[in-house]
Protein backbone atom coordinates (compact mmCIF):
# COMPACT_ATOMS: atom_id res chain seq x y z
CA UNK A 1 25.41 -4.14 -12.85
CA UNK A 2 24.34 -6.03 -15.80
CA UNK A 3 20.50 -6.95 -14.43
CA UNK A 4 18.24 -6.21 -11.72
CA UNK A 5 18.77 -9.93 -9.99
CA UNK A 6 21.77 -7.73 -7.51
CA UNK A 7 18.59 -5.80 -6.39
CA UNK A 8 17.06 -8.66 -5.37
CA UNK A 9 19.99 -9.95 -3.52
CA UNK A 10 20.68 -6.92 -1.50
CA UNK A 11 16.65 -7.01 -0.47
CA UNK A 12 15.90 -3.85 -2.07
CA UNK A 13 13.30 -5.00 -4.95
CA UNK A 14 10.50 -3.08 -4.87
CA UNK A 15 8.42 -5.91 -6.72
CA UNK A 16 6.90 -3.11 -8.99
CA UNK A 17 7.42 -5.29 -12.36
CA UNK A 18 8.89 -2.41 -14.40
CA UNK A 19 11.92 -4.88 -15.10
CA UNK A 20 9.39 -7.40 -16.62
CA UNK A 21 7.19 -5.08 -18.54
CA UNK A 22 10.32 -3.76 -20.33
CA UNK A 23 12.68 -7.36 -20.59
CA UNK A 24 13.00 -8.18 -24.30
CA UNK A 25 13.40 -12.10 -23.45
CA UNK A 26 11.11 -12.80 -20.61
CA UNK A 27 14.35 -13.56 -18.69
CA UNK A 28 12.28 -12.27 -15.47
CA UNK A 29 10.12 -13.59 -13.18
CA UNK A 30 8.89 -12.96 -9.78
CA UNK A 31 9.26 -15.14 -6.42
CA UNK A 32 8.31 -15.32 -3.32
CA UNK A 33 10.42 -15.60 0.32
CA UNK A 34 8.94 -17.69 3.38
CA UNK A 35 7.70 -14.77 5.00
CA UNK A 36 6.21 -13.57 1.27
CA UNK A 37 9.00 -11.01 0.39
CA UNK A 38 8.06 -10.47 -3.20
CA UNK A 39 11.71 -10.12 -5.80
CA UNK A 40 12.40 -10.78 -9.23
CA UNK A 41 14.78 -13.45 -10.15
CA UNK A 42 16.53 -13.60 -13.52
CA UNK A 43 17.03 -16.67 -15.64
CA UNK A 44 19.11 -17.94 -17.95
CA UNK A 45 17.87 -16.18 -20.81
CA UNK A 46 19.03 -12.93 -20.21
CA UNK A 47 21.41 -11.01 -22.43
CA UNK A 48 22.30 -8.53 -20.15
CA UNK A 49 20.98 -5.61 -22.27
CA UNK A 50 20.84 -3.70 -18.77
CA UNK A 51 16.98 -2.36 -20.04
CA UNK A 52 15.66 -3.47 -16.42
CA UNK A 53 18.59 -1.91 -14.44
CA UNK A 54 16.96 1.83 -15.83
CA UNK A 55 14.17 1.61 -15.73
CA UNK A 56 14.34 -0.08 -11.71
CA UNK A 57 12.86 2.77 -8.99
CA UNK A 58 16.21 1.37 -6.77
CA UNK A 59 18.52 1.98 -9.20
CA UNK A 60 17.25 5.16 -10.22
CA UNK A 61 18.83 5.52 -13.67
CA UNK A 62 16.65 8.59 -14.91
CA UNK A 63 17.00 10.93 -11.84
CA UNK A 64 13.69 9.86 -10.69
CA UNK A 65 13.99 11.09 -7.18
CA UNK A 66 15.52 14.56 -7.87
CA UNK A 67 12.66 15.56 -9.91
CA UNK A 68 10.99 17.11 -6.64
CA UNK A 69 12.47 19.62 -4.07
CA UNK A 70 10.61 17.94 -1.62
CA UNK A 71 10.16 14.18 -1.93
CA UNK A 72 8.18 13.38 0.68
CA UNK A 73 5.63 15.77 -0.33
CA UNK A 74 5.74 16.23 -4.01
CA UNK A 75 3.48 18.84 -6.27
CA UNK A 76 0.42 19.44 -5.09
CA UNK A 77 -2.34 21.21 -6.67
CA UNK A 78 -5.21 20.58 -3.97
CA UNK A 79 -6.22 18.37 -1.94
CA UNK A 80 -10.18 16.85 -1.00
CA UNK A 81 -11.84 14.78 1.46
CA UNK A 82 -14.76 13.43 0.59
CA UNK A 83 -16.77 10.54 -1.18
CA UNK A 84 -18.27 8.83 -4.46
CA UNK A 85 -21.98 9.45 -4.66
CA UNK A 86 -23.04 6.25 -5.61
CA UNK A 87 -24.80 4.56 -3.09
CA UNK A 88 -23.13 0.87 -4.20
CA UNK A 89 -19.51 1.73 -4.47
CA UNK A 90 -19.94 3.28 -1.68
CA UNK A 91 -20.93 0.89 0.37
CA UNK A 92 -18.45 -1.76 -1.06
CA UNK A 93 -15.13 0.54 -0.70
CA UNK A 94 -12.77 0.44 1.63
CA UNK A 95 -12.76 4.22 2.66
CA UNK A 96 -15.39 6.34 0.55
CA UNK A 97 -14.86 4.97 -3.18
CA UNK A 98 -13.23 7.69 -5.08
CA UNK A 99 -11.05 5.90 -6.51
CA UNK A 100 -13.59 3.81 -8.62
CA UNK A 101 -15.76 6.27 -8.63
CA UNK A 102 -13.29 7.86 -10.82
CA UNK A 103 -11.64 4.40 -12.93
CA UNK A 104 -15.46 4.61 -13.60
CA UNK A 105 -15.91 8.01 -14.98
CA UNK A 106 -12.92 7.81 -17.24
CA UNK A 107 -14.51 4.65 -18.52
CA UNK A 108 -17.88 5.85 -19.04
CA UNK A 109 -16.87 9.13 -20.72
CA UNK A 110 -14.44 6.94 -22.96
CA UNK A 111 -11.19 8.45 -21.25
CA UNK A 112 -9.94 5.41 -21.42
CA UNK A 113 -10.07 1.90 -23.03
CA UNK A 114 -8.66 0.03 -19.96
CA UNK A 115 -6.87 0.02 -16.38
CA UNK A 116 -4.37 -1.92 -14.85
CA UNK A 117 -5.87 -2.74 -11.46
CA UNK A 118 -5.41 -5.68 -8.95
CA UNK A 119 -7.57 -8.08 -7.63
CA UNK A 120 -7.38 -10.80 -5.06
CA UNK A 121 -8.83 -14.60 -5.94
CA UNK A 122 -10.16 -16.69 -4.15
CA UNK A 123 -8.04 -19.38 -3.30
CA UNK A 124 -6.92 -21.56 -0.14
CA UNK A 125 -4.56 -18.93 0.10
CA UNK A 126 -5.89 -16.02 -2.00
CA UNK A 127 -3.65 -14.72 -5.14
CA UNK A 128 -3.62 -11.04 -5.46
CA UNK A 129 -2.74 -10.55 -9.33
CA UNK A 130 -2.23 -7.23 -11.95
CA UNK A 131 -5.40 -7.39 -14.04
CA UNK A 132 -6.87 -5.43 -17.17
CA UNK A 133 -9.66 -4.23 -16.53
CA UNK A 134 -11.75 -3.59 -19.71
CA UNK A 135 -15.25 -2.33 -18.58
CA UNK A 136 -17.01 -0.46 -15.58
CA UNK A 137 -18.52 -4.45 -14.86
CA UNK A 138 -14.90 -5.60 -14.57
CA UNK A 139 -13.89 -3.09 -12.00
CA UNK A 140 -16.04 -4.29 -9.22
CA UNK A 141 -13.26 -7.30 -8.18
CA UNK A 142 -10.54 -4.95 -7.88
CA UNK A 143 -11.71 -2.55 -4.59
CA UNK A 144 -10.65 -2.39 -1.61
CA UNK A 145 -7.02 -2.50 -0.32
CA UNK A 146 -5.13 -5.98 -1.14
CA UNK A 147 -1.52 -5.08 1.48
CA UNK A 148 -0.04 -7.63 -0.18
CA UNK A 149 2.67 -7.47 -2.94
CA UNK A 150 2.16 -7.54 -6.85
CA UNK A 151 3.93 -7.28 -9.80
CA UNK A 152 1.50 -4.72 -11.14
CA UNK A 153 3.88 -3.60 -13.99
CA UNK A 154 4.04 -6.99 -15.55
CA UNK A 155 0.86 -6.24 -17.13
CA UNK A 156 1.62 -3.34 -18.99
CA UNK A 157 2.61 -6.12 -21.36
CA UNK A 158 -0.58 -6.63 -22.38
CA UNK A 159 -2.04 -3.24 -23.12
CA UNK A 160 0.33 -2.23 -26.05
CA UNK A 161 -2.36 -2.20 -28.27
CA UNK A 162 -5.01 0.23 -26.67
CA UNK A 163 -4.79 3.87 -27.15
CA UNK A 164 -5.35 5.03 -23.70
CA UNK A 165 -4.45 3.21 -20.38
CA UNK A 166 -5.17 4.37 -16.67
CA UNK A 167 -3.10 2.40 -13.62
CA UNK A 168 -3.84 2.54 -10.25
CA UNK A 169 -1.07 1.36 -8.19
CA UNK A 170 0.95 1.85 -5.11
CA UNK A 171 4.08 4.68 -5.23
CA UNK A 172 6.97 2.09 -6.05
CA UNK A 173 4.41 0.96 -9.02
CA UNK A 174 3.66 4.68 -10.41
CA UNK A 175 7.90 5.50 -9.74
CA UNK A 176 8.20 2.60 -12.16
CA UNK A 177 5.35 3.83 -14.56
CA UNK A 178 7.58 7.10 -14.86
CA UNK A 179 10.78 4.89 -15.26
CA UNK A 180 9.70 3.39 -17.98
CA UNK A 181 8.20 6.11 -19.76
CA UNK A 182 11.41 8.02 -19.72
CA UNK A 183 13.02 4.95 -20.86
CA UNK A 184 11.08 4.19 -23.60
CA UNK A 185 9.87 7.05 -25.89
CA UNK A 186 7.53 4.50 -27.86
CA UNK A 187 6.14 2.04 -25.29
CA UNK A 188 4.15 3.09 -22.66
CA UNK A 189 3.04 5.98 -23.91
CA UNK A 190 -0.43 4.98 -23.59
CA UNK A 191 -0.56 5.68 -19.77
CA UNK A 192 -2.87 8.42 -19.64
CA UNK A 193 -4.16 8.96 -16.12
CA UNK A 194 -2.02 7.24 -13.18
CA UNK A 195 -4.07 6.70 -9.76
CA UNK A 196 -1.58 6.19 -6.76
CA UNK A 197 -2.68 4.93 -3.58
CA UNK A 198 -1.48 6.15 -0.50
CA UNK A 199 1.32 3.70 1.03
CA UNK A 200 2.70 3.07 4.30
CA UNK A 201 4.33 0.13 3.78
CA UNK A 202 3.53 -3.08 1.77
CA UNK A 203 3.44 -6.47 3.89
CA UNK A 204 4.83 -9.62 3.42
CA UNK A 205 2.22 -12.48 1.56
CA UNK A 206 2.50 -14.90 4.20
CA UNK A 207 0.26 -12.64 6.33
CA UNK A 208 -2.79 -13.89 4.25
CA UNK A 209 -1.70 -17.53 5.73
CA UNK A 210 -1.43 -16.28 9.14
CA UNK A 211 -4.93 -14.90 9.14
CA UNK A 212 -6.51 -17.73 7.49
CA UNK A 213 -4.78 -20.41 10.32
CA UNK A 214 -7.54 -19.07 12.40
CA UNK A 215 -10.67 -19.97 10.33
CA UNK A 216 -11.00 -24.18 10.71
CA UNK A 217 -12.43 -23.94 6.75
CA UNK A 218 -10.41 -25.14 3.87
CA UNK A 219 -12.41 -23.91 1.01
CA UNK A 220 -11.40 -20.61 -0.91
CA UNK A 221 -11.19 -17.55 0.21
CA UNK A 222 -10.44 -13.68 -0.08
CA UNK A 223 -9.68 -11.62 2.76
CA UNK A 224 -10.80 -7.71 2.79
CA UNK A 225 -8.66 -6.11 4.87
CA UNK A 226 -10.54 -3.65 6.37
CA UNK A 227 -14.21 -4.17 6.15
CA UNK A 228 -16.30 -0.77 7.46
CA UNK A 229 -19.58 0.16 7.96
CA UNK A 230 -20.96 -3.54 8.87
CA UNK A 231 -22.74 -5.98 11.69
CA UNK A 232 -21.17 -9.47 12.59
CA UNK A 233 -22.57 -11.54 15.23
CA UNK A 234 -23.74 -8.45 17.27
CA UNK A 235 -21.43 -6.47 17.07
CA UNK A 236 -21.41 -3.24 14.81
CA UNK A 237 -17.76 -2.26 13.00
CA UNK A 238 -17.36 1.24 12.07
CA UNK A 239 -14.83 2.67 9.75
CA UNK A 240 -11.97 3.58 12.03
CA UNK A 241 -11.91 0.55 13.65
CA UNK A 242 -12.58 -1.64 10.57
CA UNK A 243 -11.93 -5.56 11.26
CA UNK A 244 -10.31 -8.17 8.58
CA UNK A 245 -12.89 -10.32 7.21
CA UNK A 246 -12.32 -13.34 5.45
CA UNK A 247 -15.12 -13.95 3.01
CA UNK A 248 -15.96 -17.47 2.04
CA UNK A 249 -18.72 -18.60 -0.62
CA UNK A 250 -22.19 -18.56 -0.21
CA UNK A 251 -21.74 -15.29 2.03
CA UNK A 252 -20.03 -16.98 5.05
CA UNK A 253 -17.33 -15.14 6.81
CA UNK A 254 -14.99 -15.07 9.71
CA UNK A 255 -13.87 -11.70 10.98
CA UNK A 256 -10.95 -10.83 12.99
CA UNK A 257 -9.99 -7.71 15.07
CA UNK A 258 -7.78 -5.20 13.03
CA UNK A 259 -5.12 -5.54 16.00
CA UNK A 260 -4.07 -8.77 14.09
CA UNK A 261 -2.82 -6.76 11.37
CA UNK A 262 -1.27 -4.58 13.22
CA UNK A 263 0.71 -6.10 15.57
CA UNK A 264 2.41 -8.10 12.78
CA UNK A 265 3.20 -4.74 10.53
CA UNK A 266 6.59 -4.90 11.89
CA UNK A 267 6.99 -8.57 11.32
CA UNK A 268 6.49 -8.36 7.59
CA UNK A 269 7.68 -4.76 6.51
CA UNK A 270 10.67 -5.91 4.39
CA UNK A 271 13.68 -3.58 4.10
CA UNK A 272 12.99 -1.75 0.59
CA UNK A 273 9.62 -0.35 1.95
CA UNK A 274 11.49 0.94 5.46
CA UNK A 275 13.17 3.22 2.76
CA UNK A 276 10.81 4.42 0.77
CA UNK A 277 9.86 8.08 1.52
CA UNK A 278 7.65 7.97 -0.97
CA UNK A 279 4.17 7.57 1.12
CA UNK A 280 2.09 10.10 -0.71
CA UNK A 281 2.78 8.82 -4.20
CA UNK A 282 4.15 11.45 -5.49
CA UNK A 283 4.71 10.85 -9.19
CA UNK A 284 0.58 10.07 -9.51
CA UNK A 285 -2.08 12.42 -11.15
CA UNK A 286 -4.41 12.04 -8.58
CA UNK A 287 -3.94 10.59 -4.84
CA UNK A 288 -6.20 8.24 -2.75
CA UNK A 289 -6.51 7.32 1.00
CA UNK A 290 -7.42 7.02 4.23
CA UNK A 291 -8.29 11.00 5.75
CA UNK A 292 -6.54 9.79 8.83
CA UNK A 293 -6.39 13.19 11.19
CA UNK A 294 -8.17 15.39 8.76
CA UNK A 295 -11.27 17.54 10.20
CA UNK A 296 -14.88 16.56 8.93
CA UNK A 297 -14.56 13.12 8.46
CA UNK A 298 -17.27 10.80 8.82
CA UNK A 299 -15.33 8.11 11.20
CA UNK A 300 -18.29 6.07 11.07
CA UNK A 301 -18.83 5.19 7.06
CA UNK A 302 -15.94 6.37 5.92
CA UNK A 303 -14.42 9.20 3.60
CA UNK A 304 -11.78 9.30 0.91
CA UNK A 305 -9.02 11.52 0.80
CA UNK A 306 -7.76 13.16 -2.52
CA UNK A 307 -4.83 14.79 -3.50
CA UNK A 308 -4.52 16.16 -7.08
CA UNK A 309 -1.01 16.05 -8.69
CA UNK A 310 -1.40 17.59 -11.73
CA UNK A 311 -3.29 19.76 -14.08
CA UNK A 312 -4.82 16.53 -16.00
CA UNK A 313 -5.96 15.30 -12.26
CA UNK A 314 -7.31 18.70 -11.35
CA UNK A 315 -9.00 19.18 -13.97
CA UNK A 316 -10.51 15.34 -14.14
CA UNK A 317 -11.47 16.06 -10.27
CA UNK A 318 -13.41 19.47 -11.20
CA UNK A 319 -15.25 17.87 -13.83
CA UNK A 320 -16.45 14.47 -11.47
CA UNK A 321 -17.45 17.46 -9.04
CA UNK A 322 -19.73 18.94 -11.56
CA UNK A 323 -21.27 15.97 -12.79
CA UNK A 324 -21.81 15.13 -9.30
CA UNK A 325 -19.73 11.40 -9.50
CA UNK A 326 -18.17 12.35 -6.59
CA UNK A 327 -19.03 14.81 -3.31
CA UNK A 328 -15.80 16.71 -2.14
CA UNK A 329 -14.87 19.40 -0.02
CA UNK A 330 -11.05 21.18 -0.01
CA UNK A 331 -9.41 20.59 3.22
CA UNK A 332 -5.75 22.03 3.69
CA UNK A 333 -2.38 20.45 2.80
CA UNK A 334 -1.03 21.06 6.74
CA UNK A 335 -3.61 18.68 8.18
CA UNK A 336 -2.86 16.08 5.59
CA UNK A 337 0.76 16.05 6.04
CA UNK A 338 0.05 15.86 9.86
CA UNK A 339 -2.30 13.33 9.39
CA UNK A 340 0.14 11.23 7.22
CA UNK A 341 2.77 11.94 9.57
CA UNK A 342 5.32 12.70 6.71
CA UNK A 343 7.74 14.28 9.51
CA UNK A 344 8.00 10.88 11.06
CA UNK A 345 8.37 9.64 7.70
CA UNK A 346 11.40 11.47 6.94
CA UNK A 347 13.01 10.65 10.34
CA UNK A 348 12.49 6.60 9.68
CA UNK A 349 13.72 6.88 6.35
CA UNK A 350 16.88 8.82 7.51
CA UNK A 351 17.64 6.21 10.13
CA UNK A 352 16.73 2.77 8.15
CA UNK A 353 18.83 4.28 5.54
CA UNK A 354 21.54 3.93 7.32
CA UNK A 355 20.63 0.96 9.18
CA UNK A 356 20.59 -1.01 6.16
CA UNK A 357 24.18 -0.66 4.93
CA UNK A 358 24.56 -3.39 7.77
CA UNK A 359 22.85 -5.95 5.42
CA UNK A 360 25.72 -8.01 3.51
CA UNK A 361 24.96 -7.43 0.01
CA UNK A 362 24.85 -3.72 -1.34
CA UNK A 363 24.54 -2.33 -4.42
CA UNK A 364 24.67 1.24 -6.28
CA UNK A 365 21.63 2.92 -4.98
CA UNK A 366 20.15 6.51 -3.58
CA UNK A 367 18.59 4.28 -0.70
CA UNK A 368 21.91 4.13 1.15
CA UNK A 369 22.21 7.47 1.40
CA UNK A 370 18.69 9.25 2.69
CA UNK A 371 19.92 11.79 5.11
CA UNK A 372 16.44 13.69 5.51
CA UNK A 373 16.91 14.96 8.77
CA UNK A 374 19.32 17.55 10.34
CA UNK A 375 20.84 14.49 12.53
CA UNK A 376 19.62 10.97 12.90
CA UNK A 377 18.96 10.06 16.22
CA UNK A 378 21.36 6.99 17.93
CA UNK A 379 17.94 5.34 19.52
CA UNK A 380 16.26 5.32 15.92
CA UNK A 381 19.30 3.67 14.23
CA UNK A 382 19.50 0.97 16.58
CA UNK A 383 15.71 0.27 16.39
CA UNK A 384 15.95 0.10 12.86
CA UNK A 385 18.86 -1.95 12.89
CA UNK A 386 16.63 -4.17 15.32
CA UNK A 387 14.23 -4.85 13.04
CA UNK A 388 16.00 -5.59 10.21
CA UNK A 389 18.03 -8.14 11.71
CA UNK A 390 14.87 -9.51 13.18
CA UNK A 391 13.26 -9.27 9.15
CA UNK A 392 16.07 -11.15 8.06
CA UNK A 393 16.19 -14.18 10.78
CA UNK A 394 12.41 -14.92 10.10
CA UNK A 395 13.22 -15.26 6.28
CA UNK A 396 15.52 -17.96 7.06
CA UNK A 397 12.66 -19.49 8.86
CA UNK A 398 10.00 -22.00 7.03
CA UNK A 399 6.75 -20.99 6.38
CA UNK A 400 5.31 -23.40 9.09
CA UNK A 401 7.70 -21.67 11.67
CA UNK A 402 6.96 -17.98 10.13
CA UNK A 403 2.99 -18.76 10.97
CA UNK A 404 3.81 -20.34 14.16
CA UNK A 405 5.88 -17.30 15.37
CA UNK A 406 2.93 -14.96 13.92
CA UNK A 407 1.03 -16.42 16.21
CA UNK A 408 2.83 -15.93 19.09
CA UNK A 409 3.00 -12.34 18.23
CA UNK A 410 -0.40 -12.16 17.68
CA UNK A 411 -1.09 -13.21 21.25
CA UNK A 412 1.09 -11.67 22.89
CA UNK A 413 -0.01 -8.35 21.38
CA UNK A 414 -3.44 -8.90 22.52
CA UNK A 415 -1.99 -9.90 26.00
CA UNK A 416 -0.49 -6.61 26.57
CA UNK A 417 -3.65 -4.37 24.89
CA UNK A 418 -5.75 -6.46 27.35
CA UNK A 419 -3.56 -5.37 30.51
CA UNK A 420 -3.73 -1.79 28.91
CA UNK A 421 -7.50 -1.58 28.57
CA UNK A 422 -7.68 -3.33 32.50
CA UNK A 423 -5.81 -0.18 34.04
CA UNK A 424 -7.32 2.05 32.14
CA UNK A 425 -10.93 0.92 33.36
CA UNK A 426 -9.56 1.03 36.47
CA UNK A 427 -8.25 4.21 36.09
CA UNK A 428 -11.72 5.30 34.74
CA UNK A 429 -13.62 3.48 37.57
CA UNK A 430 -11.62 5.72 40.30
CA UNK A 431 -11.78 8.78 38.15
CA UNK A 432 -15.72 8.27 38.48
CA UNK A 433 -15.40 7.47 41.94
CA UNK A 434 -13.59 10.44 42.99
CA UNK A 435 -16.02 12.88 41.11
CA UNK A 436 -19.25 11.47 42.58
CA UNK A 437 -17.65 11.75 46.10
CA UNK A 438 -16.69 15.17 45.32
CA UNK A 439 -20.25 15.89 43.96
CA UNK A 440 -21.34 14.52 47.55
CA UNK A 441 -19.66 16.72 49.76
């Protein structure tokens, strides 16, 4: 393989941008399918020099994925729940802010010179792009969760000249981070604190155009994803059941039940993140995410969980503890693995591994071969098999008849949760019935 563009082919780009940062002709760029599969397509201008082949997370030149016995779970030196202690990021996060909280430490206690964050702008259809953020002022645009792909890579680029970089990014971002690093022992040596982001999976970009076909405005737009701790028309939205929100100028907004997003996850999971095992981020300093089944959480404005990777992280994490940036307590690694449901993780992998040597173009890759399981279950191959087949019919679609068929899933989802939540008042109803007659007698 003389260039990444075979990754792209087989649907296994990970859209990380390692490839581009490292390309010594600007031969790559990155596209976008109907349903908004991200991929990098090469141009003419290559000279097959094979740099973005090893330094790709797919290809796995370096060894990457041996470097831990476990993969799933990676080094851990402890892990937090807890929150940022200003009132303001706070209040404008998307769980409890610790991850600015901290971008904004390093800054302020001249850690670091920049970080390579993402933002979303407003647009018709909003553009979530890599940015450089210089300043604390500058890191306001990049909260909250985008769940939409981005070459975040791309921009290391344009930091070659400062002396010391942080990234935040998503697990197939930081496995390119350390890709390139062993690649190159000159360049991107300037990464001095990676930030990972807990990932479960990283959704087509076409979802942003499904959500906004139910707003009748045409002006620009950005859409947080899960907007907590807020009132809309009446109604009061905690942080467990956080809505979308589409946020228009001069503070008008549209919000939309979370159940949207979820009952297209399926729909636009493309086949490189149903084989990624690598939820917890495991090649980050320090961890961020959602404390999802973790004790003492405040369900109602929402926490941040933390997981520490290394010694630098630890001892960055102490320190914001101290100085009182950030309030958290040490919770234990069990609950977070249960709460991340990393042994459901490993059985997906296993069976989508498998599942996707059915696709017709292959290629040289670790992904194939993910037996993480004692035995892969025949029910879990088919499904898998299932919804890849499905993935790849709706890319042959159009866009117009990708949002038109989101639609329909989108109703029929909320068809079937209505029919739940009917039987189980019903249920409920007789329940009470049957106790107060009881009570009678």
């Amino acid at each position: 393989m003389n260039n990444i563009q075979p990754v792209s082919d087989a649907l296994l780009c990970s859209n990380c941008g390692a490839c581009k940062a490292i390309c010594p002709k600007n031969a790559i760029s990155f596209s976008f399918s109907s349903i908004g599969r991200m991929y990098a397509v090469v141009n003419e201008s290559c000279i097959e020099c094979k740099a973005c082949v090893k330094v790709c997370p797919s290809i796995d030149y370096h060894g990457l994925h041996r470097t831990f016995s476990d993969k799933y779970v990676g080094n851990i030196v402890q892990t937090y729940v807890g929150r940022a202690t200003d009132r303001k990021i706070f209040a404008e996060s998307q769980s409890g802010g610790a991850c600015t909280a901290t971008l904004i430490y390093l800054f302020k206690h001249d850690l670091i010179d920049a970080a390579v964050v993402c933002r979303m702008v407003p647009q018709k259809s909003p553009i979530v792009e890599a940015y450089i953020a210089e300043s604390v002022e500058q890191l306001c645009e990049s909260q909250k969760s985008k769940y939409t792909p981005v070459e975040l890579l791309s921009a290391l680029r344009q930091t070659n000249s400062k002396k010391s970089v942080a990234i935040v990014g998503l697990p197939c971002h930081l496995q390119g981070v350390e890709s390139l690093s062993r690649q190159s022992k000159k360049r991107f040596q300037n990464i001095s604190y990676k930030l990972g982001l807990i990932c479960d999976r990283t959704l087509g970009a076409t979802l942003q155009n499904v959500m906004l076909t139910y707003s009748e405005k045409k002006e620009p737009a950005i859409i947080e994803w899960r907007k907590k701790d807020f009132s809309y028309d009446g109604t009061y939205y905690p942080y467990h059941s956080a809505p979308i929100r589409i946020k228009y100028a001069k503070d008008k907004s549209l919000v939309l039940p979370n159940t949207y997003r979820f009952a297209l996850k399926d729909m636009y999971t493309p086949p490189r993140c149903r084989v990624c095992y690598d939820k917890l981020n495991t090649f980050a300093d320090i961890v961020f995410g959602d404390p999802w089944g973790m004790s003492n959480v405040d369900l109602k404005r929402g926490d941040s969980l933390v997981i520490t990777r290394s010694l630098r992280g630890e001892s960055l994490i102490q320190n914001m503890i101290k100085s009182g940036d950030v309030f958290l307590k040490i919770s234990e690694v069990n609950e977070l693995l249960e709460g991340q449901h990393i042994q459901e993780r490993r059985r997906t992998v296993s069976s989508y591994s498998v599942a996707i040597q059915s696709l017709p173009i292959k290629i040289d890759s670790y992904l194939y071969n993910q037996k993480d399981v004692s035995k892969n279950r025949q029910i879990d191959i088919l499904r898998s098999l299932k919804n890849l087949n499905e993935y790849v019919c709706n890319e042959q679609l159009s866009v117009e008849e990708v949002l038109n068929e989101s639609r329909k899933v989108v109703k029929w989802n909320e068809c079937q949760l209505r029919i739940k939540r009917f039987f189980i008042i019903r249920a409920l109803n007789k329940l009470i019935r049957l106790i107060k007659s009881f009570n009678k007698k």
